[in-house]
Protein backbone atom coordinates (compact mmCIF):
# COMPACT_ATOMS: atom_id res chain seq x y z
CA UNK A 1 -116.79 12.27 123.67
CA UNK A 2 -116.21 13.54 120.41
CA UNK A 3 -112.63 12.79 118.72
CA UNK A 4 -111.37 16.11 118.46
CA UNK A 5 -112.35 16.63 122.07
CA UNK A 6 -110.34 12.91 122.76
CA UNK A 7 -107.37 14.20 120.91
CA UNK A 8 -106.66 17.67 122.75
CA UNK A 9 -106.90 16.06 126.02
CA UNK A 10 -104.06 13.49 125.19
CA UNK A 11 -102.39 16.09 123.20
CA UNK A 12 -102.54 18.44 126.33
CA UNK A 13 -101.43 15.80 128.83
CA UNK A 14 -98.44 14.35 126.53
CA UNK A 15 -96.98 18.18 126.80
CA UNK A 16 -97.58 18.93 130.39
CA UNK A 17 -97.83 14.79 132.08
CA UNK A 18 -100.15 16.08 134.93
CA UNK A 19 -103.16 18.52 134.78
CA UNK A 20 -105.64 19.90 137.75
CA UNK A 21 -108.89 19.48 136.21
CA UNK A 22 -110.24 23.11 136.65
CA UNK A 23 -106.98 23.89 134.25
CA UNK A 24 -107.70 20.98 131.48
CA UNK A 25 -111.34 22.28 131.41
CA UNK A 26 -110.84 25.69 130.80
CA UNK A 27 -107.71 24.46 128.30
CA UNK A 28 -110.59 22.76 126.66
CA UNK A 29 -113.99 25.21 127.05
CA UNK A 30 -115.94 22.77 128.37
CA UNK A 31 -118.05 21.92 131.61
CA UNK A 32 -116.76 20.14 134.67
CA UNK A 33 -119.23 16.77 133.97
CA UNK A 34 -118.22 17.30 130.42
CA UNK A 35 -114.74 16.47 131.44
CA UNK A 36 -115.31 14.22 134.48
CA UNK A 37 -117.30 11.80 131.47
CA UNK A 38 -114.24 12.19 129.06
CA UNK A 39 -112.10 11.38 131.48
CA UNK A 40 -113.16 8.88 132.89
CA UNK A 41 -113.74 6.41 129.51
CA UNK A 42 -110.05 7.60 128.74
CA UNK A 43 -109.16 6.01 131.99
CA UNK A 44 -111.44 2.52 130.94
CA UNK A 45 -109.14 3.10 127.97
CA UNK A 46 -105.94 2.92 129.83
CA UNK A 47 -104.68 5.99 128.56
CA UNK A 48 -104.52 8.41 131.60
CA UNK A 49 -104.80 7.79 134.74
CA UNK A 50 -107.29 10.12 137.53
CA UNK A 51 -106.37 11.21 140.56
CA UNK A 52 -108.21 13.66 143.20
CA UNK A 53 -108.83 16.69 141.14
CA UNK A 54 -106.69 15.40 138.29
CA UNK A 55 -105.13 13.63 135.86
CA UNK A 56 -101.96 12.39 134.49
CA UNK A 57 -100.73 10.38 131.31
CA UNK A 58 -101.07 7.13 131.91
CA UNK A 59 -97.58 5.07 130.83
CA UNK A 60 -96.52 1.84 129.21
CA UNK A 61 -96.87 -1.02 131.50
CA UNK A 62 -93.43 -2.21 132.81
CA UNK A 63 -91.81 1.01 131.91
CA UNK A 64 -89.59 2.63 135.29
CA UNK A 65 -91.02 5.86 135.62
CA UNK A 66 -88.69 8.78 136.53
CA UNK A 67 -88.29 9.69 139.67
CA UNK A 68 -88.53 13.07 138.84
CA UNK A 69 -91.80 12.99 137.43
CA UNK A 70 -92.92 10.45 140.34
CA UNK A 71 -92.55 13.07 142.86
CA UNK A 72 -94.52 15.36 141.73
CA UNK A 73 -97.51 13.59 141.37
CA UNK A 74 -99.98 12.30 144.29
CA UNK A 75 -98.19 14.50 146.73
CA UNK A 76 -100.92 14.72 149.19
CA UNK A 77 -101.56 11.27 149.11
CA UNK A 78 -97.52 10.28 150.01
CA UNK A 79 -97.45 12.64 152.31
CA UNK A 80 -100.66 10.58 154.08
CA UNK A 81 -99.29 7.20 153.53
CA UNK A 82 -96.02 8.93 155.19
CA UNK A 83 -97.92 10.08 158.20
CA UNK A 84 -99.32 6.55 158.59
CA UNK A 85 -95.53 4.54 158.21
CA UNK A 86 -93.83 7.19 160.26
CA UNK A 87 -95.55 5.04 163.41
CA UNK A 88 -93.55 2.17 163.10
CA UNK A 89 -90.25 4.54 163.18
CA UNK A 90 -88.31 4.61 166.19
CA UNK A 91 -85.05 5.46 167.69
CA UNK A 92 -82.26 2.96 167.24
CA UNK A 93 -83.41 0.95 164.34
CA UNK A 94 -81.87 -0.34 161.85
CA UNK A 95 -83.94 0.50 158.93
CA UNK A 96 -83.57 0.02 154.93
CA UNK A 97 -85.75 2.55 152.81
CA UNK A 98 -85.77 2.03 149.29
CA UNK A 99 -85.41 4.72 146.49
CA UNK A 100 -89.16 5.44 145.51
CA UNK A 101 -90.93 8.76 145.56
CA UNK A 102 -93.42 7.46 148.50
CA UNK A 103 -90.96 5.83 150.94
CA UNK A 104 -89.34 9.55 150.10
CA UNK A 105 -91.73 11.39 151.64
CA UNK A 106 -90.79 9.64 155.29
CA UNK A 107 -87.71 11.76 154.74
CA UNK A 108 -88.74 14.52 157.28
CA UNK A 109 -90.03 11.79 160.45
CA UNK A 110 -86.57 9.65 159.91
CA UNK A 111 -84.21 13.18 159.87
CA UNK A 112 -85.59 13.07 163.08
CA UNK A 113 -84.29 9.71 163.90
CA UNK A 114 -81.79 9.35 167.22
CA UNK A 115 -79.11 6.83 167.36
CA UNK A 116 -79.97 5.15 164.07
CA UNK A 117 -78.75 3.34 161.24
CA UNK A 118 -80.47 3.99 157.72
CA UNK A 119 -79.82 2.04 154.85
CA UNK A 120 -80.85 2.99 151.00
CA UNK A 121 -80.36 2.72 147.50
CA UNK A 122 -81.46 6.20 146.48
CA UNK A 123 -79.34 8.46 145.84
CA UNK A 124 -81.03 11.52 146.65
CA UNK A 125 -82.67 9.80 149.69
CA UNK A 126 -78.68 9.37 151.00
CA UNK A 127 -77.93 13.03 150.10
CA UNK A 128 -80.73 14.22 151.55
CA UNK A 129 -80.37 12.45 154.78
CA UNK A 130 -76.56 13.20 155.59
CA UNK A 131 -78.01 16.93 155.68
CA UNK A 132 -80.71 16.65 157.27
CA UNK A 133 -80.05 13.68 159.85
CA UNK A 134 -80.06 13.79 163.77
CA UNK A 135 -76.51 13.55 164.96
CA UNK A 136 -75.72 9.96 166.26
CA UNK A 137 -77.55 8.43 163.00
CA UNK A 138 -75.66 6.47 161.10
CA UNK A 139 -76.55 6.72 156.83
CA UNK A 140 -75.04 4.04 154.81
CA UNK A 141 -75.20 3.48 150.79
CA UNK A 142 -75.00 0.77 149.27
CA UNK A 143 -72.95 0.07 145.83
CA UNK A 144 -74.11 -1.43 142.51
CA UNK A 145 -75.38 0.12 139.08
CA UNK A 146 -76.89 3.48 139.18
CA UNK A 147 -80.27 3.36 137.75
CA UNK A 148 -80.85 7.05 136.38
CA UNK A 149 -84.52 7.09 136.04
CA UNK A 150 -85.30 5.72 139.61
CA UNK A 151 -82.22 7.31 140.96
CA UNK A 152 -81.08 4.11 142.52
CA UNK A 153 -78.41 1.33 142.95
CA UNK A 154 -79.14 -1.76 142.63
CA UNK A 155 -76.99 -4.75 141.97
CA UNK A 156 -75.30 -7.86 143.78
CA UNK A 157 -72.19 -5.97 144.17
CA UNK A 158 -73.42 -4.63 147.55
CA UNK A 159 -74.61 -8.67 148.69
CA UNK A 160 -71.70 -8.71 151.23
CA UNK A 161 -72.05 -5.43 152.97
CA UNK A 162 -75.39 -5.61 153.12
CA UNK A 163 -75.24 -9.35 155.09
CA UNK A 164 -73.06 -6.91 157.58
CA UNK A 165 -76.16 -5.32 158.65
CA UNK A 166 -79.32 -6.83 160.84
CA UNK A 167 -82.54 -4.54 159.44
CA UNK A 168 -85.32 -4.30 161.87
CA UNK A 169 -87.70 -2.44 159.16
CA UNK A 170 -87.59 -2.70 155.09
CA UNK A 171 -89.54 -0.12 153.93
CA UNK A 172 -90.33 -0.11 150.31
CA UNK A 173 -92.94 0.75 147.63
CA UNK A 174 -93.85 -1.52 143.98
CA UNK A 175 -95.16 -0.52 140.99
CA UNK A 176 -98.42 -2.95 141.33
CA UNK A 177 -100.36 -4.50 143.14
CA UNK A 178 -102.97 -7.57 142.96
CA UNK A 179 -104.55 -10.49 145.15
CA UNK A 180 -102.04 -12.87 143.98
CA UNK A 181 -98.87 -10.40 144.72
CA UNK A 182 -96.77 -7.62 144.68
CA UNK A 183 -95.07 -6.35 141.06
CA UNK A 184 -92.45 -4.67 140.34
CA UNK A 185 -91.98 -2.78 136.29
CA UNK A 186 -87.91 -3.35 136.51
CA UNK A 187 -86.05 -6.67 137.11
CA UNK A 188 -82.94 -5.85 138.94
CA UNK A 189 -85.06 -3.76 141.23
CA UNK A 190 -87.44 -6.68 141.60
CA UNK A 191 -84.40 -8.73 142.71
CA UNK A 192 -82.93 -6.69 144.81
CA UNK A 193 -85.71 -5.76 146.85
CA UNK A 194 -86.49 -9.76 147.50
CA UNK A 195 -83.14 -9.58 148.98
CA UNK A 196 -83.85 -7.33 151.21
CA UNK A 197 -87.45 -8.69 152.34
CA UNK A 198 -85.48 -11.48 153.71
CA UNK A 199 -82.99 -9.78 155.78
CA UNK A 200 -85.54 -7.88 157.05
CA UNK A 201 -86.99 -8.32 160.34
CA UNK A 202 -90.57 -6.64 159.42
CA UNK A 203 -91.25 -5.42 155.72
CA UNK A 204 -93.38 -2.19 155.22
CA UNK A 205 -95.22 -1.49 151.77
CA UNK A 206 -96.15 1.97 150.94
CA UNK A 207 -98.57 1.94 147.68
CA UNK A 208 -101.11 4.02 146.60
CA UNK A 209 -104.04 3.80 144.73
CA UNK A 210 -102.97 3.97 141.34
CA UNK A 211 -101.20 1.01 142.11
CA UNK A 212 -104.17 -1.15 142.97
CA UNK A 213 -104.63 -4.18 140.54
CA UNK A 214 -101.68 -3.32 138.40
CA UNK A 215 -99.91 -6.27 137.21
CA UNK A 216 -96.35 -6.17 135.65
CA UNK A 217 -93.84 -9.08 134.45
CA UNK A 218 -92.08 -9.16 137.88
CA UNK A 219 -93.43 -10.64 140.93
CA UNK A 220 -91.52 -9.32 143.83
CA UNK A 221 -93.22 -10.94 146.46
CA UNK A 222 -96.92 -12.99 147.76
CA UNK A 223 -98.54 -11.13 150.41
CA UNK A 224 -97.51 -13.50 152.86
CA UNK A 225 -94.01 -11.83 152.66
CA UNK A 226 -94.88 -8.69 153.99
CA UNK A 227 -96.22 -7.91 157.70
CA UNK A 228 -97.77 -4.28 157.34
CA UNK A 229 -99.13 -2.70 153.92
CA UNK A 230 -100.15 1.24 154.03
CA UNK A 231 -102.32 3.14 151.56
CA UNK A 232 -104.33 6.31 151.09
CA UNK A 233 -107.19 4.58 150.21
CA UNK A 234 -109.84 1.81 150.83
CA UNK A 235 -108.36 -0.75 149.09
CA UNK A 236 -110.94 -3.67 147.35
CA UNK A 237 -112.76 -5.81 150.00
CA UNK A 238 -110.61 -8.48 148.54
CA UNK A 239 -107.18 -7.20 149.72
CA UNK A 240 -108.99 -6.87 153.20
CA UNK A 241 -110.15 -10.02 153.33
CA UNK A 242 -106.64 -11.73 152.01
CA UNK A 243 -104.94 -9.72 154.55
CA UNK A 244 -107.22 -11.05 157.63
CA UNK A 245 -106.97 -14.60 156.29
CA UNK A 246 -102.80 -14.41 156.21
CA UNK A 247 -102.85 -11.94 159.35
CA UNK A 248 -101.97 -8.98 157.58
CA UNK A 249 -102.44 -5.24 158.29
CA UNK A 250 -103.59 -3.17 155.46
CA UNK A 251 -103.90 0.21 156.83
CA UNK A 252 -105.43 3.17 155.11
């Protein structure tokens, strides 16, 4: 890869974040291989990061990453893990989702939700729901600091109500994952999702690929704290074999 090529690829994705590969090549006048090669020793690098049929800037480990920029990348892929969670949903529960842009795309299966109670500290996740909810459903927020990147609250202000509230189903998302654990980038969010792992009756984790040995300063949790985990992908015959040893499903 030559360095001009190196440095209008980068340039290119620190303007736009995200790029179909068919658009990056012709950006760039060169073949598909051509940029498949680049590509991928950019990714070695850690600089970007691929992702079926593209590619997105790749961003400092431990930083949040917006939510709005979250949600529009690896759509498809949510939208499968999604599919896959929306088995455990049922009428009645009591269930906590958290605020990140996969356990978002279960929005559509719980609006369809009888005679529930749903939980969360996202704030467009609430809105989102009191519009689109089945009447009977009950949608509670909790209170703490708004975090304006991950459009969340988190916090011990709401310790008390939550302890009001038996959760059948935590379903929540991290920002890495390893064989030793689960990681989160932010540490009030790391804290207040351990909080909620044990209230919770059965905890769900929704990660993709990308997420697959990515290590960050704060553990949230060992694998043994989690009963279900859901991908769109394979994951390493490692995880798989983990999983069987501590009884774990790690559907994909």
């Amino acid at each position: 890869m030559t360095d001009s090529r190196r440095k209008q690829i980068l340039t290119l994705l620190k303007k736009h974040k995200k790029m179909d590969n068919i658009d990056l090549q012709k950006a760039l006048f060169c073949s598909l291989s051509t940029l498949r090669r680049d590509l991928l020793l950019l990714e070695k690098e850690g600089l970007i990061r691929r992702y079926r049929g593209g590619v997105v800037l790749e961003v400092e480990r431990n930083h949040v990453i917006s939510t709005r920029y979250r949600e529009n990348v690896m759509i498809h892929e949510k939208e499968y893990i999604a599919e896959i969670a929306s088995t455990f949903l049922g009428p009645g529960m009591s269930i906590f989702i958290d605020s990140s842009s996969t356990a978002k795309a279960l929005l559509p299966y719980l609006s369809e939700l009888s005679n529930s109670v749903i939980i969360t500290n996202g704030l467009q996740i609430a809105y989102e729901l009191l519009h689109e909810s089945q009447e009977g459903t009950k949608i509670y927020m909790i209170g703490g600091e708004a975090i304006k990147d991950a459009e969340s609250v988190v916090g011990d202000y709401g310790n008390s109500f939550l302890n009001l509230f038996q959760i059948d189903l935590f379903i929540l998302s991290s920002t890495g994952i390893d064989s030793e654990g689960i990681y989160e980038a932010n540490f009030a969010q790391a804290l207040f999702k351990k909080k909620i792992m044990r209230m919770a009756q059965q905890n769900l984790l929704l990660v993709d690929d990308t997420k697959f040995e990515k290590k960050h300063a704060y553990k949230l949790a060992d694998w043994s704290a989690l009963e279900c985990f859901i991908s769109n992908k394979k994951p390493p015959e490692t995880y798989l074999k983990r999983a069987q040893i501590l009884n774990i499903d790690f559907l994909f």
